[in-house]
N, C-alpha and C. Protein backbone atom coordinates (compact mmCIF):
# COMPACT_ATOMS: atom_id res chain seq x y z
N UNK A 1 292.67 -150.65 -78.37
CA UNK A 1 291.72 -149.78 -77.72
C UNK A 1 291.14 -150.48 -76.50
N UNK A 2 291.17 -149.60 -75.51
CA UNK A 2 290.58 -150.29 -74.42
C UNK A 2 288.71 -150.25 -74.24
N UNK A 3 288.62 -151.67 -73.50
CA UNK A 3 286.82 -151.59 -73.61
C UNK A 3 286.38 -150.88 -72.24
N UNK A 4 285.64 -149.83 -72.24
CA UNK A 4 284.74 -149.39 -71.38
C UNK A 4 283.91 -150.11 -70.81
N UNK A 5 283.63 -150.53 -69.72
CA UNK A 5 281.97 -150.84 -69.10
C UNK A 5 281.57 -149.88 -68.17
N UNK A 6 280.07 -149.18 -68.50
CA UNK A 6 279.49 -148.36 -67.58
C UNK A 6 278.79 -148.80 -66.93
N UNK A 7 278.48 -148.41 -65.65
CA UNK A 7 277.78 -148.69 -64.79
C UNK A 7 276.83 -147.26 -63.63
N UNK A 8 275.57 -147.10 -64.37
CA UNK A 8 275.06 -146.07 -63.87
C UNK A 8 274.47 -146.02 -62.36
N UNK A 9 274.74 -144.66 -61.89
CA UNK A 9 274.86 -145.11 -60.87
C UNK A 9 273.52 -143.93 -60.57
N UNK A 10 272.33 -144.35 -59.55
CA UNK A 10 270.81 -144.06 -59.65
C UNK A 10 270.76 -143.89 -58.11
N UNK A 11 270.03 -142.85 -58.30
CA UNK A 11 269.86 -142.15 -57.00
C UNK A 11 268.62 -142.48 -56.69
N UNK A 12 268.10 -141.69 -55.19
CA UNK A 12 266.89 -142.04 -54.87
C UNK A 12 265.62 -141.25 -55.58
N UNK A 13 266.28 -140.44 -56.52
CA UNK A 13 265.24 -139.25 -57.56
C UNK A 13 264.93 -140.27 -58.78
N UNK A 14 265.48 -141.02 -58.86
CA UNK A 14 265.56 -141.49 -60.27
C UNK A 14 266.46 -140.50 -61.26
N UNK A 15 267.44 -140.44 -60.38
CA UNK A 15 268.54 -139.67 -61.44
C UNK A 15 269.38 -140.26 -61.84
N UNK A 16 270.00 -140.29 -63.02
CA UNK A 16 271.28 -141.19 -63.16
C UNK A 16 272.35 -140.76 -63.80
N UNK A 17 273.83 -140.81 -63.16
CA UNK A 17 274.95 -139.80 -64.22
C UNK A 17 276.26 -140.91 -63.60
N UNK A 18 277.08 -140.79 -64.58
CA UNK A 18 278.66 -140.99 -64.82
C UNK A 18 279.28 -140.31 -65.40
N UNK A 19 280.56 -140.51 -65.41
CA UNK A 19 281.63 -139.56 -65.83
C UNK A 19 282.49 -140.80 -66.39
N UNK A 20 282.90 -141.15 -67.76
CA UNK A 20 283.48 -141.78 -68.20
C UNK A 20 284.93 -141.12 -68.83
N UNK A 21 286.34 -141.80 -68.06
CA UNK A 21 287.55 -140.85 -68.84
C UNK A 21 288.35 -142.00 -70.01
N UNK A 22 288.23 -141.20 -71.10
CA UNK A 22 289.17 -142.45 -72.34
C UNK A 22 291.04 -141.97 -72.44
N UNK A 23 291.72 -142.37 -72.42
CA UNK A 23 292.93 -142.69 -72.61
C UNK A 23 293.64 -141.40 -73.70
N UNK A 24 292.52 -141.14 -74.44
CA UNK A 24 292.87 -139.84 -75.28
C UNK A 24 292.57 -138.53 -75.12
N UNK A 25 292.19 -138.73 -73.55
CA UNK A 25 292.31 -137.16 -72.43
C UNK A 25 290.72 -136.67 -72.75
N UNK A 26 289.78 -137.68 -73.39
CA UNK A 26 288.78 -137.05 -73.43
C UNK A 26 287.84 -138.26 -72.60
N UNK A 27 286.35 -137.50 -72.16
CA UNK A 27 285.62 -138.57 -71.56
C UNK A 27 284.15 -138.08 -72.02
N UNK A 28 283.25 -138.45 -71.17
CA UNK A 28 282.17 -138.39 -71.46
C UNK A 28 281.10 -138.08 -70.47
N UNK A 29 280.04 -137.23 -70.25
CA UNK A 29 279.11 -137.37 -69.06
C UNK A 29 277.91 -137.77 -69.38
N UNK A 30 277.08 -139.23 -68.65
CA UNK A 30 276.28 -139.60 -68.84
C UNK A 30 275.01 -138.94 -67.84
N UNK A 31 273.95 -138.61 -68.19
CA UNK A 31 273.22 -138.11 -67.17
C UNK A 31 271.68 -138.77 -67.50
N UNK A 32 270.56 -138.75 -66.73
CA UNK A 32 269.32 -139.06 -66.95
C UNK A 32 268.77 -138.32 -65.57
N UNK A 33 267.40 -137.74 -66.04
CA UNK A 33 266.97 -137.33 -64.87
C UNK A 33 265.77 -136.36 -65.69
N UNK A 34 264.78 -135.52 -64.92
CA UNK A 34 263.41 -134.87 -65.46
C UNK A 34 264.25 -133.79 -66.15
N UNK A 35 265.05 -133.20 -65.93
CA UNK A 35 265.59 -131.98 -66.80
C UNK A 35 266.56 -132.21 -67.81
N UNK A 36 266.86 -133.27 -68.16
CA UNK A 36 267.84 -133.92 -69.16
C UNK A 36 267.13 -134.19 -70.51
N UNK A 37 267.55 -134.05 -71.78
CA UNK A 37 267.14 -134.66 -72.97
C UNK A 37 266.54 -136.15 -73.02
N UNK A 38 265.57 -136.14 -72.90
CA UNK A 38 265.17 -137.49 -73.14
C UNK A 38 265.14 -137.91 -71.80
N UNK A 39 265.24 -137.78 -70.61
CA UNK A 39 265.21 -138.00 -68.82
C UNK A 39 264.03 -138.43 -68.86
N UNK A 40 262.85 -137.80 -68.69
CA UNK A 40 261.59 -138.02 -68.22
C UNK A 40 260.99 -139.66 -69.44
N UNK A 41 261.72 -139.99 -70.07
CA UNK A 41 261.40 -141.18 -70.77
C UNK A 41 261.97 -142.04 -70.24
N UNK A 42 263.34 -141.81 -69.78
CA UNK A 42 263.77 -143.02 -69.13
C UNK A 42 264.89 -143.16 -69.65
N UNK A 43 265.68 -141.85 -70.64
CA UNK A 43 266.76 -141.89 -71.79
C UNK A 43 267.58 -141.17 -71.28
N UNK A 44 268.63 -141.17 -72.19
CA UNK A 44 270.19 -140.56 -72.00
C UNK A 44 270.96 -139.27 -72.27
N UNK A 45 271.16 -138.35 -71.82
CA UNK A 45 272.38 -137.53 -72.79
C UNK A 45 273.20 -137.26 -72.44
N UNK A 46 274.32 -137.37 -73.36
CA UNK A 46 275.80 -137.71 -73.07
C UNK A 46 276.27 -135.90 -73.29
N UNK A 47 277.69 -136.25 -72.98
CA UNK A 47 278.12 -134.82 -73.15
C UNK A 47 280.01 -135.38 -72.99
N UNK A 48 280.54 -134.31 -74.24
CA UNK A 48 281.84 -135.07 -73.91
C UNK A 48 282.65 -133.88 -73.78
N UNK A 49 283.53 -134.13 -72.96
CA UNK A 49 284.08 -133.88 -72.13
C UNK A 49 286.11 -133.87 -72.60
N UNK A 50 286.50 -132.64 -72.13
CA UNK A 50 288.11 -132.60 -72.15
C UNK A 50 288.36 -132.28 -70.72
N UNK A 51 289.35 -132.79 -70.06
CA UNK A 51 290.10 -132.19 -68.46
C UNK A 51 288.69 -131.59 -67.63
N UNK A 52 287.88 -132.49 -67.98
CA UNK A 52 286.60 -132.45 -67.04
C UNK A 52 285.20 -130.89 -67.45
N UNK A 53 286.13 -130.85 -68.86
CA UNK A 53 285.14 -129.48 -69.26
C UNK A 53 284.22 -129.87 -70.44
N UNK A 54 283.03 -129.58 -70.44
CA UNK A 54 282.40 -130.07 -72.16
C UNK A 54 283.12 -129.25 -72.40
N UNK A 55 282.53 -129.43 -73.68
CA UNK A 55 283.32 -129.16 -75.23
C UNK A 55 282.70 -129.15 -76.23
N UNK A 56 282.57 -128.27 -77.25
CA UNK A 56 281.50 -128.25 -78.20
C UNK A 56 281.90 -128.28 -79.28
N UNK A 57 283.21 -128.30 -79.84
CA UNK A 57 284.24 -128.82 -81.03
C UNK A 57 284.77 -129.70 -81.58
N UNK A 58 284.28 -130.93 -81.51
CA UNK A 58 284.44 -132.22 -82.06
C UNK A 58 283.28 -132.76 -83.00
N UNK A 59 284.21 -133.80 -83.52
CA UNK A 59 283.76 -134.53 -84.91
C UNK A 59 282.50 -135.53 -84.06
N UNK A 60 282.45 -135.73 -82.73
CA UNK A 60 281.47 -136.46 -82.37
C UNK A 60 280.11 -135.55 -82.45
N UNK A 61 280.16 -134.29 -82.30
CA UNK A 61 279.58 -133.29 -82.12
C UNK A 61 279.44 -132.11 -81.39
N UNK A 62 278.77 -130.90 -81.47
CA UNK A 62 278.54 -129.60 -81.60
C UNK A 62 277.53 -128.84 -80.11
N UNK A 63 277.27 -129.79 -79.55
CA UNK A 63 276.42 -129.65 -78.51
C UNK A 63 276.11 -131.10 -77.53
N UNK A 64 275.58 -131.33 -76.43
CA UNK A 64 275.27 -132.25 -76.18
C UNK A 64 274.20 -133.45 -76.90
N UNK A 65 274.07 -134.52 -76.24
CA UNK A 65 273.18 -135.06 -77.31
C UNK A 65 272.18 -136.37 -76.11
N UNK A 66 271.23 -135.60 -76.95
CA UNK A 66 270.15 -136.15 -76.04
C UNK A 66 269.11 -137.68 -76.33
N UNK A 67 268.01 -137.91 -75.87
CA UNK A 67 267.14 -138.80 -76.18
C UNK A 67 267.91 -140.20 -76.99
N UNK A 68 269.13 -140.88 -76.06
CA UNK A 68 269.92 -142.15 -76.35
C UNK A 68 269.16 -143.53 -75.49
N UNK A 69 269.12 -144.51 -76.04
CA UNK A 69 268.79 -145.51 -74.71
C UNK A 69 270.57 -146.13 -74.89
N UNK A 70 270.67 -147.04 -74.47
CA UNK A 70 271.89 -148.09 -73.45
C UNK A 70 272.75 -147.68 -74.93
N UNK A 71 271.98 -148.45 -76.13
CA UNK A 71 272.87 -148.57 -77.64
C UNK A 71 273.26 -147.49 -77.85
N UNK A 72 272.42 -146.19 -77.70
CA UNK A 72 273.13 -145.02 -78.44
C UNK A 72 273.74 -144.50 -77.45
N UNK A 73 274.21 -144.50 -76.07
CA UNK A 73 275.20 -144.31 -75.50
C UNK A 73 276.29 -145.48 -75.42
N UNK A 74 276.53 -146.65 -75.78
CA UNK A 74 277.69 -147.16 -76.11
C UNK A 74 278.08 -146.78 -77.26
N UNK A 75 277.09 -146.22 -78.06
CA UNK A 75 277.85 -146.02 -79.78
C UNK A 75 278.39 -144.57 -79.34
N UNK A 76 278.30 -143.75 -78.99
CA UNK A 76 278.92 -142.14 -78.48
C UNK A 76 279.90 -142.16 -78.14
N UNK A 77 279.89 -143.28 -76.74
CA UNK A 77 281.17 -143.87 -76.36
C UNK A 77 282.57 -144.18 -76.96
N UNK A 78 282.21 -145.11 -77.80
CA UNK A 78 282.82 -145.30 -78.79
C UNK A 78 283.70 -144.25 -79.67
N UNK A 79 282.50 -143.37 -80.10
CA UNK A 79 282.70 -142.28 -80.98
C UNK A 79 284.09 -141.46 -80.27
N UNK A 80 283.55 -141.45 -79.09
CA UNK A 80 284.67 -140.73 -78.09
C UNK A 80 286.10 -141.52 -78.07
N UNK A 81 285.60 -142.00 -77.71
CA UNK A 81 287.38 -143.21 -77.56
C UNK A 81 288.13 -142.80 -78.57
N UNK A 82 287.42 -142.85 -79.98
CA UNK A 82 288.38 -143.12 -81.09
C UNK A 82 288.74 -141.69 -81.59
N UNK A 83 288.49 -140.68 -81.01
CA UNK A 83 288.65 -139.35 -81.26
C UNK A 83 290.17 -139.15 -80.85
N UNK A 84 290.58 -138.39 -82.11
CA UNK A 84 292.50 -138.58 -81.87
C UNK A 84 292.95 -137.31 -80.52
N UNK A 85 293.90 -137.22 -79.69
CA UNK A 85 293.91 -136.81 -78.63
C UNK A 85 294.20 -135.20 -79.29
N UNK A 86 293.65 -134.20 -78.16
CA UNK A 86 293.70 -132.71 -78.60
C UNK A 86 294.69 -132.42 -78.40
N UNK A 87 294.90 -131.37 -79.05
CA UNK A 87 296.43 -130.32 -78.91
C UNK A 87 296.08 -129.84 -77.71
């Protein structure tokens, strides 16, 4: 399995987003900002992603997912990677 490193990338709003792609055609979108889950704290929500579309049908989960700091978006990450590739 290959290792990810993110690196967020912060605007002059104090916004912050990436787009992470894993090897098994799926990726991930990192975002922070005042209208985001957990944003106005200073937190994370991820959203994962197929051929650049969320997706709300996986074992990682059912919706996006909000209020993460650094740990619970490398553990998502993760979660993602190891997700077996879609039909």
């Amino acid at each position: 399995m290959q290792t990810v490193k993110v690196g967020m990338a912060k605007n002059r709003q104090n916004q912050y987003s990436r787009v992470v792609e894993f090897e098994n055609g799926y990726g991930a979108s990192i975002i922070s900002h005042d209208g985001s889950y957990g944003g106005d704290h200073g937190l994370f929500e991820v959203a994962v992603l197929h051929d650049d579309i969320i997706v709300y049908d996986t074992p990682v989960t059912h919706d996006t997912i909000g209020w993460l700091d650094f740990a619970g978006v490398a553990g998502i990450l993760k979660d993602i990677e190891e997700l077996p590739p879609r039909n």
